[in-house]
PDB file of N, CA and C in Angstrom:
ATOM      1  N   UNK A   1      10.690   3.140   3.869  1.00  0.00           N
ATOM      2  CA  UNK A   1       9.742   4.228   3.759  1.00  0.00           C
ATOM      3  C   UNK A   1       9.026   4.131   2.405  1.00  0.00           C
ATOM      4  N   UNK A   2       9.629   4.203   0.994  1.00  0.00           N
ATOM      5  CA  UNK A   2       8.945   4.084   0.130  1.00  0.00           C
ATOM      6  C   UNK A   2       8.524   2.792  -0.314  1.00  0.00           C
ATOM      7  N   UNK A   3       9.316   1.570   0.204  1.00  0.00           N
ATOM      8  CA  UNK A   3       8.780   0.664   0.333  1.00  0.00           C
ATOM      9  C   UNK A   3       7.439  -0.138   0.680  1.00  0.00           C
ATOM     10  N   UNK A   4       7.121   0.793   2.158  1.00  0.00           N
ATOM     11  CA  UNK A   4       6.060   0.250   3.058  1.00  0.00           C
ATOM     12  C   UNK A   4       4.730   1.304   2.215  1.00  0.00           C
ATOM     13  N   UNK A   5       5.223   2.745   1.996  1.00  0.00           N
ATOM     14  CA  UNK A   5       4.470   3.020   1.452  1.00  0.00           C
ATOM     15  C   UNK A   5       3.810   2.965   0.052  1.00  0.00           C
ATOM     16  N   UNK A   6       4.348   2.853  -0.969  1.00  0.00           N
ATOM     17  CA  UNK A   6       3.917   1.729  -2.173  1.00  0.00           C
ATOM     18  C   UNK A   6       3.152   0.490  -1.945  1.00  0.00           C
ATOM     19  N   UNK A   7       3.341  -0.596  -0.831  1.00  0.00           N
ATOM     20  CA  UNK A   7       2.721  -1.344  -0.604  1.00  0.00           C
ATOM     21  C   UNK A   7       1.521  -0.954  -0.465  1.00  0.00           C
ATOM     22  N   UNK A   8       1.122  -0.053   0.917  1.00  0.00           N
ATOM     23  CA  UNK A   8      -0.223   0.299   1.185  1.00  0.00           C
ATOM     24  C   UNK A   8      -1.006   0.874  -0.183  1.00  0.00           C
ATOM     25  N   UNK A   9      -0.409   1.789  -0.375  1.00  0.00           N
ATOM     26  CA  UNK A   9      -0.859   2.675  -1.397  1.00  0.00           C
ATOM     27  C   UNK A   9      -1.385   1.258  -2.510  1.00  0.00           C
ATOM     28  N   UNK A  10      -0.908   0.290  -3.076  1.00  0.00           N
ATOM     29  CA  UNK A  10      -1.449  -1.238  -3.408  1.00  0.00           C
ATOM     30  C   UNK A  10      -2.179  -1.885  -2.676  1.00  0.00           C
ATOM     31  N   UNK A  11      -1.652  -2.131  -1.700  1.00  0.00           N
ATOM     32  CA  UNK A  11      -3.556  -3.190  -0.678  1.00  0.00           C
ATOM     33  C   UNK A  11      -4.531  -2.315  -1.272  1.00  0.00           C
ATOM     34  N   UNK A  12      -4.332  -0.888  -0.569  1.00  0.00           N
ATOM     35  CA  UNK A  12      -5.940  -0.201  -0.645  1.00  0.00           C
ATOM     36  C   UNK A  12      -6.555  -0.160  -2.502  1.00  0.00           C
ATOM     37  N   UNK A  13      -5.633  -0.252  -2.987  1.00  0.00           N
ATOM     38  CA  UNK A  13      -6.368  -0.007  -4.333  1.00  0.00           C
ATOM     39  C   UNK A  13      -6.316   1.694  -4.706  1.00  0.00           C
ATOM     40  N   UNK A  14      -5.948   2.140  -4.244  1.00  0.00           N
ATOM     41  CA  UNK A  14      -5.849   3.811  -4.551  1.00  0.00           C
ATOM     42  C   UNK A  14      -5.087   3.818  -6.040  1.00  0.00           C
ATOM     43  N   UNK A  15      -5.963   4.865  -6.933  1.00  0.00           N
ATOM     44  CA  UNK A  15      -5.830   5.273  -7.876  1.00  0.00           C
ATOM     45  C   UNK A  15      -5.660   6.411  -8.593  1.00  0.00           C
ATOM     46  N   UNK A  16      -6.400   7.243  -7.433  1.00  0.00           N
ATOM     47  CA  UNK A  16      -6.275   8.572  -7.397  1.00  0.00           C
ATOM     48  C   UNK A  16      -4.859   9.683  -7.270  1.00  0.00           C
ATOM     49  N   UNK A  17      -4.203   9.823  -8.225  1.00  0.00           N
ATOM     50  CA  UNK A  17      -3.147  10.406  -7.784  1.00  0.00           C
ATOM     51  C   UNK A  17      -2.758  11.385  -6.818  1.00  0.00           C
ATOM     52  N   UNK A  18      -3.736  12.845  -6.928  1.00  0.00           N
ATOM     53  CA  UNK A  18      -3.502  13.257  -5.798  1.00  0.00           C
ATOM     54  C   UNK A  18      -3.842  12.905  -4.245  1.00  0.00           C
ATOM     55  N   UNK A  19      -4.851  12.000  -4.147  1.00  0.00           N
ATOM     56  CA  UNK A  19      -4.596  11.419  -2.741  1.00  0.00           C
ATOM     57  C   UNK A  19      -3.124  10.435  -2.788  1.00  0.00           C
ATOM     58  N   UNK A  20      -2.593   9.815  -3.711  1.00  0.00           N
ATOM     59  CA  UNK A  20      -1.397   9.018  -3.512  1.00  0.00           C
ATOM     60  C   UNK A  20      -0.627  10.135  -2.989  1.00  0.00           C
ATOM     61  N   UNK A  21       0.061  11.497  -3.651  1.00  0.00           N
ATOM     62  CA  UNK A  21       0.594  12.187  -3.254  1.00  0.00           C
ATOM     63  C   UNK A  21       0.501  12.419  -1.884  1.00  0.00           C
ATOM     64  N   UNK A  22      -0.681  12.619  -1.855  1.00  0.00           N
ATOM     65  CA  UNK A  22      -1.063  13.241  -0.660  1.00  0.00           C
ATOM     66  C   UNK A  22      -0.551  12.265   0.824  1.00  0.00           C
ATOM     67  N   UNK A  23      -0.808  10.796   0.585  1.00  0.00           N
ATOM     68  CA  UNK A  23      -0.150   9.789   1.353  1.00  0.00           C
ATOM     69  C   UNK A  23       1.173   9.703   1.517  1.00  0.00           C
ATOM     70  N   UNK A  24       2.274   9.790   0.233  1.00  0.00           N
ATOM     71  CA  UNK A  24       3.446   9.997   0.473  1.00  0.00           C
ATOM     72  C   UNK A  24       3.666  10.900   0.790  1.00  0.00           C
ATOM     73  N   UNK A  25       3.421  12.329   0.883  1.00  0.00           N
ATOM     74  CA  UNK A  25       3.903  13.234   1.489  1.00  0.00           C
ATOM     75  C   UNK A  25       3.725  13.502   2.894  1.00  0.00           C
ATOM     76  N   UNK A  26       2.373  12.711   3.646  1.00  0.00           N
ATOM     77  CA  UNK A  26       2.528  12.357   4.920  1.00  0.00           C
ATOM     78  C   UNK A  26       3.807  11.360   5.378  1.00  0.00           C
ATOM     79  N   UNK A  27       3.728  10.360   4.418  1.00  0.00           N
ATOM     80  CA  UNK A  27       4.362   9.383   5.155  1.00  0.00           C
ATOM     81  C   UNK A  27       6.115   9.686   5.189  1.00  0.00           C
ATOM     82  N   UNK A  28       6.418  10.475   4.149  1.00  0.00           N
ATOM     83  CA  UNK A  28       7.841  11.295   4.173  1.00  0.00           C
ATOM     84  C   UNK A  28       8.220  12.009   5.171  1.00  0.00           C
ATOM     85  N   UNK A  29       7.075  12.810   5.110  1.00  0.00           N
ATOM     86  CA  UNK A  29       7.183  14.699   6.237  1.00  0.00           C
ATOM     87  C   UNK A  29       7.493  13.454   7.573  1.00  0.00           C
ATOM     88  N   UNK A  30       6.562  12.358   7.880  1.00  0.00           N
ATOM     89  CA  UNK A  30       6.250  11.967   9.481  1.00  0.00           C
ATOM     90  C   UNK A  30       7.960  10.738   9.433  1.00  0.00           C
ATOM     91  N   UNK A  31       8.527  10.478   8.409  1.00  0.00           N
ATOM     92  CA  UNK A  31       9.938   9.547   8.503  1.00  0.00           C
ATOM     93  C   UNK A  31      10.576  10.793   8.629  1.00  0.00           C
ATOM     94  N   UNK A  32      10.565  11.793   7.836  1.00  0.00           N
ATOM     95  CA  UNK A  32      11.636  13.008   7.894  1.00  0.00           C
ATOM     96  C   UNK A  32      11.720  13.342   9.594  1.00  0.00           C
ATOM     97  N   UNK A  33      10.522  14.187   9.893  1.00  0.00           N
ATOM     98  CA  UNK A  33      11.027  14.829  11.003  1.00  0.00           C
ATOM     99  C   UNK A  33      10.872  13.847  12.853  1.00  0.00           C
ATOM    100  N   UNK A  34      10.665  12.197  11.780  1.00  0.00           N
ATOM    101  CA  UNK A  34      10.942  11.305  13.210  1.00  0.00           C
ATOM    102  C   UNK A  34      12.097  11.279  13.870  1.00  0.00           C
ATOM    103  N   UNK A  35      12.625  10.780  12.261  1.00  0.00           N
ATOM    104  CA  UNK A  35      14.413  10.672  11.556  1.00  0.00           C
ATOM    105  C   UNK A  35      15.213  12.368  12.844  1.00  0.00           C
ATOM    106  N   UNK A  36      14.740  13.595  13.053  1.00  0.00           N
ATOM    107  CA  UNK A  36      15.473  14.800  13.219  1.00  0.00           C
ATOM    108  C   UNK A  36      14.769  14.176  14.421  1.00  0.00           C
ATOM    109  N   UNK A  37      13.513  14.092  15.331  1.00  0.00           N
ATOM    110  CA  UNK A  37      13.974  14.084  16.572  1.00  0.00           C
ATOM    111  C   UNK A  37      14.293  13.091  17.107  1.00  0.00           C
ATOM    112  N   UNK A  38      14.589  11.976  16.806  1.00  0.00           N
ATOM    113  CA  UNK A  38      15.446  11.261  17.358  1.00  0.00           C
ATOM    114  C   UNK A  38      16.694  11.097  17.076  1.00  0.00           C
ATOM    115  N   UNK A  39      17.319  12.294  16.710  1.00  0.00           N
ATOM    116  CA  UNK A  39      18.751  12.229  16.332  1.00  0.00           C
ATOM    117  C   UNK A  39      18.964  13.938  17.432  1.00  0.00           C
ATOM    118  N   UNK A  40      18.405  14.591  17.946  1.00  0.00           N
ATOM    119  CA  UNK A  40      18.114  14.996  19.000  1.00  0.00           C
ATOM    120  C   UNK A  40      18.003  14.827  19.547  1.00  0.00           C
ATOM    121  N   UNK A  41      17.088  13.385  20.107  1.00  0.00           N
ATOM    122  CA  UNK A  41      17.422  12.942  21.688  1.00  0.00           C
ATOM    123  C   UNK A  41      18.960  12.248  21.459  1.00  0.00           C
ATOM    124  N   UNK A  42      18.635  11.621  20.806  1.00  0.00           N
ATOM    125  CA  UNK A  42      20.091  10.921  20.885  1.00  0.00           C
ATOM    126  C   UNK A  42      21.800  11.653  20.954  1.00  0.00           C
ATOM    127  N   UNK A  43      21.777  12.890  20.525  1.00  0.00           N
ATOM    128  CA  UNK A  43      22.969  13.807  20.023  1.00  0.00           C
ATOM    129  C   UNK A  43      22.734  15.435  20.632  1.00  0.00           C
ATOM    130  N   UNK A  44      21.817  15.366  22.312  1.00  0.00           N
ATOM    131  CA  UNK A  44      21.522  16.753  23.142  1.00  0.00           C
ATOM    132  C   UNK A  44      21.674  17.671  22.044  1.00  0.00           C
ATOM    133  N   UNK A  45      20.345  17.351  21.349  1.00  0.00           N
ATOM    134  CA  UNK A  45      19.712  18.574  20.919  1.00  0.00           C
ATOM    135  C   UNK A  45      19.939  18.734  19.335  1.00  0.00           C
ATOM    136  N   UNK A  46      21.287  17.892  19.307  1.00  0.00           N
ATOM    137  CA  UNK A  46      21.573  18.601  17.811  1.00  0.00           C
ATOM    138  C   UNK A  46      20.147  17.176  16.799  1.00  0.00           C
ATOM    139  N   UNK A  47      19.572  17.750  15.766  1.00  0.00           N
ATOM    140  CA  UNK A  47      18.526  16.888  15.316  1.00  0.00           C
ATOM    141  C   UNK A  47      19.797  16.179  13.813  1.00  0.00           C
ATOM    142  N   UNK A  48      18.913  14.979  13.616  1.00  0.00           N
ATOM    143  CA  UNK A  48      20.182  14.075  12.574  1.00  0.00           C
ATOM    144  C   UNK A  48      18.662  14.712  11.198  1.00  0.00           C
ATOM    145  N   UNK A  49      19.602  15.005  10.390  1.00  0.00           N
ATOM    146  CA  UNK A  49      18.682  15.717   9.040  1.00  0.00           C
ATOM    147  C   UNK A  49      19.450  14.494   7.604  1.00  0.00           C
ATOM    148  N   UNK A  50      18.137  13.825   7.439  1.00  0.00           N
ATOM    149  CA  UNK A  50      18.312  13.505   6.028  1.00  0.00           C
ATOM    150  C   UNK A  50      18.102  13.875   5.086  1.00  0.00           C
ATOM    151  N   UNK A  51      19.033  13.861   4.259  1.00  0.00           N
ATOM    152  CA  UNK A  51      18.757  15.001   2.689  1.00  0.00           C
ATOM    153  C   UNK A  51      17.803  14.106   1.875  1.00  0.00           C
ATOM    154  N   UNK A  52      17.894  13.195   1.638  1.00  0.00           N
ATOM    155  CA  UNK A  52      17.456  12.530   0.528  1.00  0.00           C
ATOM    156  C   UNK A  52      15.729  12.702   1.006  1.00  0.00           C
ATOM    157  N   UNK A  53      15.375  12.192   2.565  1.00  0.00           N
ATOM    158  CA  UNK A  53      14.192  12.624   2.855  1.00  0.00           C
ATOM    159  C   UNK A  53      13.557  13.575   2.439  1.00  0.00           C
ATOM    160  N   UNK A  54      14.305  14.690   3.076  1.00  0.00           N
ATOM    161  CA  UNK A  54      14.146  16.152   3.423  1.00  0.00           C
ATOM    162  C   UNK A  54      13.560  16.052   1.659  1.00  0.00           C
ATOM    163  N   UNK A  55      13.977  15.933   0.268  1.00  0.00           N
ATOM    164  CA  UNK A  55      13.990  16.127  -0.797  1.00  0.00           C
ATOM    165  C   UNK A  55      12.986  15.415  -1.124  1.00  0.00           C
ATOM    166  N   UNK A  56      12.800  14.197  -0.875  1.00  0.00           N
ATOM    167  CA  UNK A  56      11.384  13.636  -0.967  1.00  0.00           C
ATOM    168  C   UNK A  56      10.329  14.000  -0.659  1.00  0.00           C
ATOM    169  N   UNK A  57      10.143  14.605   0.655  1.00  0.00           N
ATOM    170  CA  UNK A  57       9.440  15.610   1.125  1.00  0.00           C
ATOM    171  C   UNK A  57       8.928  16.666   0.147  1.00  0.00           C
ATOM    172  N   UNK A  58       9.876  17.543   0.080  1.00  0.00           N
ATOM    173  CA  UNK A  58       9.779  18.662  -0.907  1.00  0.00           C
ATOM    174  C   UNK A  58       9.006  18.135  -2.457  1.00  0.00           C
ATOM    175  N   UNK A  59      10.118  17.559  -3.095  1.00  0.00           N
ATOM    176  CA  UNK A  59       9.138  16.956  -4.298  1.00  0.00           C
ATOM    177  C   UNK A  59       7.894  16.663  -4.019  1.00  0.00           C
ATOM    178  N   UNK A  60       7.073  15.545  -3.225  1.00  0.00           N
ATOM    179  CA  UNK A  60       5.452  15.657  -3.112  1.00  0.00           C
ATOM    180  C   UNK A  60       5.103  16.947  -2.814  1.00  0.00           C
ATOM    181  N   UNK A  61       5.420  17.570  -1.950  1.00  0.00           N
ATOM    182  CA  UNK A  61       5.280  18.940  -1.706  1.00  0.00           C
ATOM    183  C   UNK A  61       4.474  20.126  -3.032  1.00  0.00           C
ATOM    184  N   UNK A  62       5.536  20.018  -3.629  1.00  0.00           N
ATOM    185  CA  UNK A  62       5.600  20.463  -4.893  1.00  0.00           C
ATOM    186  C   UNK A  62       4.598  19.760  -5.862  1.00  0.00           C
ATOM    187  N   UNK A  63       4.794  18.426  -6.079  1.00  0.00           N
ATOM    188  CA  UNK A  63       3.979  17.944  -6.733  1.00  0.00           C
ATOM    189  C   UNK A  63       2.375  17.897  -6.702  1.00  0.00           C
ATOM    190  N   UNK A  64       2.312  17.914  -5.308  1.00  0.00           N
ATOM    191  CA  UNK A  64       0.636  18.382  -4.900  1.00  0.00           C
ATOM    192  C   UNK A  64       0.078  19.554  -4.958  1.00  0.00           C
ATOM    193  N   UNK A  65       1.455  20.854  -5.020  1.00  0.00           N
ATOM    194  CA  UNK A  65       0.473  21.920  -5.357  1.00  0.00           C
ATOM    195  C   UNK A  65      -0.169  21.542  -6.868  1.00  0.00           C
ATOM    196  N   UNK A  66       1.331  21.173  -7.726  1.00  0.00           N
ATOM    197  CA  UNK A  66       1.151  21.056  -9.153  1.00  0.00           C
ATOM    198  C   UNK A  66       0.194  20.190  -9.295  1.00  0.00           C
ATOM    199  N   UNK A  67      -0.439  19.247  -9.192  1.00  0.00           N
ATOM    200  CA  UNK A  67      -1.722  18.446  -9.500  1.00  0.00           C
ATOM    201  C   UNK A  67      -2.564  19.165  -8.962  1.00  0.00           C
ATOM    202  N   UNK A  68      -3.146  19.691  -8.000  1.00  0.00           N
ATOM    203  CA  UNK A  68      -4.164  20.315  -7.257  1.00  0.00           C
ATOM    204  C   UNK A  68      -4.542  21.105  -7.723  1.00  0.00           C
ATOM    205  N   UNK A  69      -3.533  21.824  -8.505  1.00  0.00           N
ATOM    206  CA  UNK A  69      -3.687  23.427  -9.547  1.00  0.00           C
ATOM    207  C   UNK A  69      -4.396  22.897 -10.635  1.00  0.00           C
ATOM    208  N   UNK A  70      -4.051  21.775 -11.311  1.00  0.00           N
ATOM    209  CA  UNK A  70      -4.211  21.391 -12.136  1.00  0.00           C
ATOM    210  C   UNK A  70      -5.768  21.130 -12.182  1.00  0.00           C
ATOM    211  N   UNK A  71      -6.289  20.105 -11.329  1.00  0.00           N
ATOM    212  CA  UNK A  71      -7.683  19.797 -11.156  1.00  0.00           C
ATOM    213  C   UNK A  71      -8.471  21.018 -10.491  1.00  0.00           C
ATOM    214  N   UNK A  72      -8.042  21.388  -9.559  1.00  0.00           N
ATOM    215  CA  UNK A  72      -8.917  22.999  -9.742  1.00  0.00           C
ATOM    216  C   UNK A  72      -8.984  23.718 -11.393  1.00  0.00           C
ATOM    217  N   UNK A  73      -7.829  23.705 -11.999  1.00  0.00           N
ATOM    218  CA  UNK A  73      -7.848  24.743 -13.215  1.00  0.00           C
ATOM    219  C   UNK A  73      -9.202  23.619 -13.954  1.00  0.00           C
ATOM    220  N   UNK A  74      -9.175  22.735 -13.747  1.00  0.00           N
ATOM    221  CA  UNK A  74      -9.946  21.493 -14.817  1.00  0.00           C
ATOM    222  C   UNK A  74     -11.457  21.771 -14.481  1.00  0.00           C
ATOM    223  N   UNK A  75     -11.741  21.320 -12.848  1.00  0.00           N
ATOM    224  CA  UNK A  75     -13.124  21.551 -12.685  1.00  0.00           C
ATOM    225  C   UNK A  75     -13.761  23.065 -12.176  1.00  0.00           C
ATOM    226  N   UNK A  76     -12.788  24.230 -12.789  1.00  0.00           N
ATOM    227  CA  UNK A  76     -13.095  25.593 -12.918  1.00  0.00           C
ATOM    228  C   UNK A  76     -13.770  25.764 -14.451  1.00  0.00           C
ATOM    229  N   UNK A  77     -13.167  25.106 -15.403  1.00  0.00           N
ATOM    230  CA  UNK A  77     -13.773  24.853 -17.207  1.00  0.00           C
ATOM    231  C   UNK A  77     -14.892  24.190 -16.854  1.00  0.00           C
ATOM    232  N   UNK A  78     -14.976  22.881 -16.390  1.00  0.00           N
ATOM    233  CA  UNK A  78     -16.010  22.448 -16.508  1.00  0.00           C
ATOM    234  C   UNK A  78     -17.441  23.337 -15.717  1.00  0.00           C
ATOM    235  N   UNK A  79     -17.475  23.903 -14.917  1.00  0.00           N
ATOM    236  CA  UNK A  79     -18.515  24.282 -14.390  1.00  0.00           C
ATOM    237  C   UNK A  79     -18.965  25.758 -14.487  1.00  0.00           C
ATOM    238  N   UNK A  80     -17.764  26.254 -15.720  1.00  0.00           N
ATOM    239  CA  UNK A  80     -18.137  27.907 -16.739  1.00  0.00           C
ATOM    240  C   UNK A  80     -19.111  27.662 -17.699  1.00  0.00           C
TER     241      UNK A  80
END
């Protein structure tokens, strides 16, 4: 997972941090809750939950409000 995604995030040339965020936190949320339903089909119903995901998740999560705030607070100065 963070493997494949670091790579891409390198081919494309992305530099932009909050779109990087923004990529890992897709590509987490969509391993996280693949990871729960197929541990639901597999285990009638009960879903298989990874923590370490689940936490990866959260951190970009978090981290994108915190940058996003950030560049809003930035290009709110610039255009007073």
């Amino acid at each position: 997972m963070l493997a494949l995604t670091s790579a891409y995030i390198k081919a494309r040339g992305i530099e932009d941090e909050i779109r990087k965020t923004q990529i890992r936190l897709v590509s987490y949320a969509l391993s996280f809750f693949a990871q729960a339903a197929m541990g639901a089909v597999k285990q009638n119903g009960v879903p298989y939950i990874n923590y370490p995901g689940g936490d990866a998740v959260a951190k970009e999560l978090v981290s994108l409000f915190v940058k996003s705030k950030k560049r809003t607070y930035l290009l709110g100065k610039e255009t007073e």
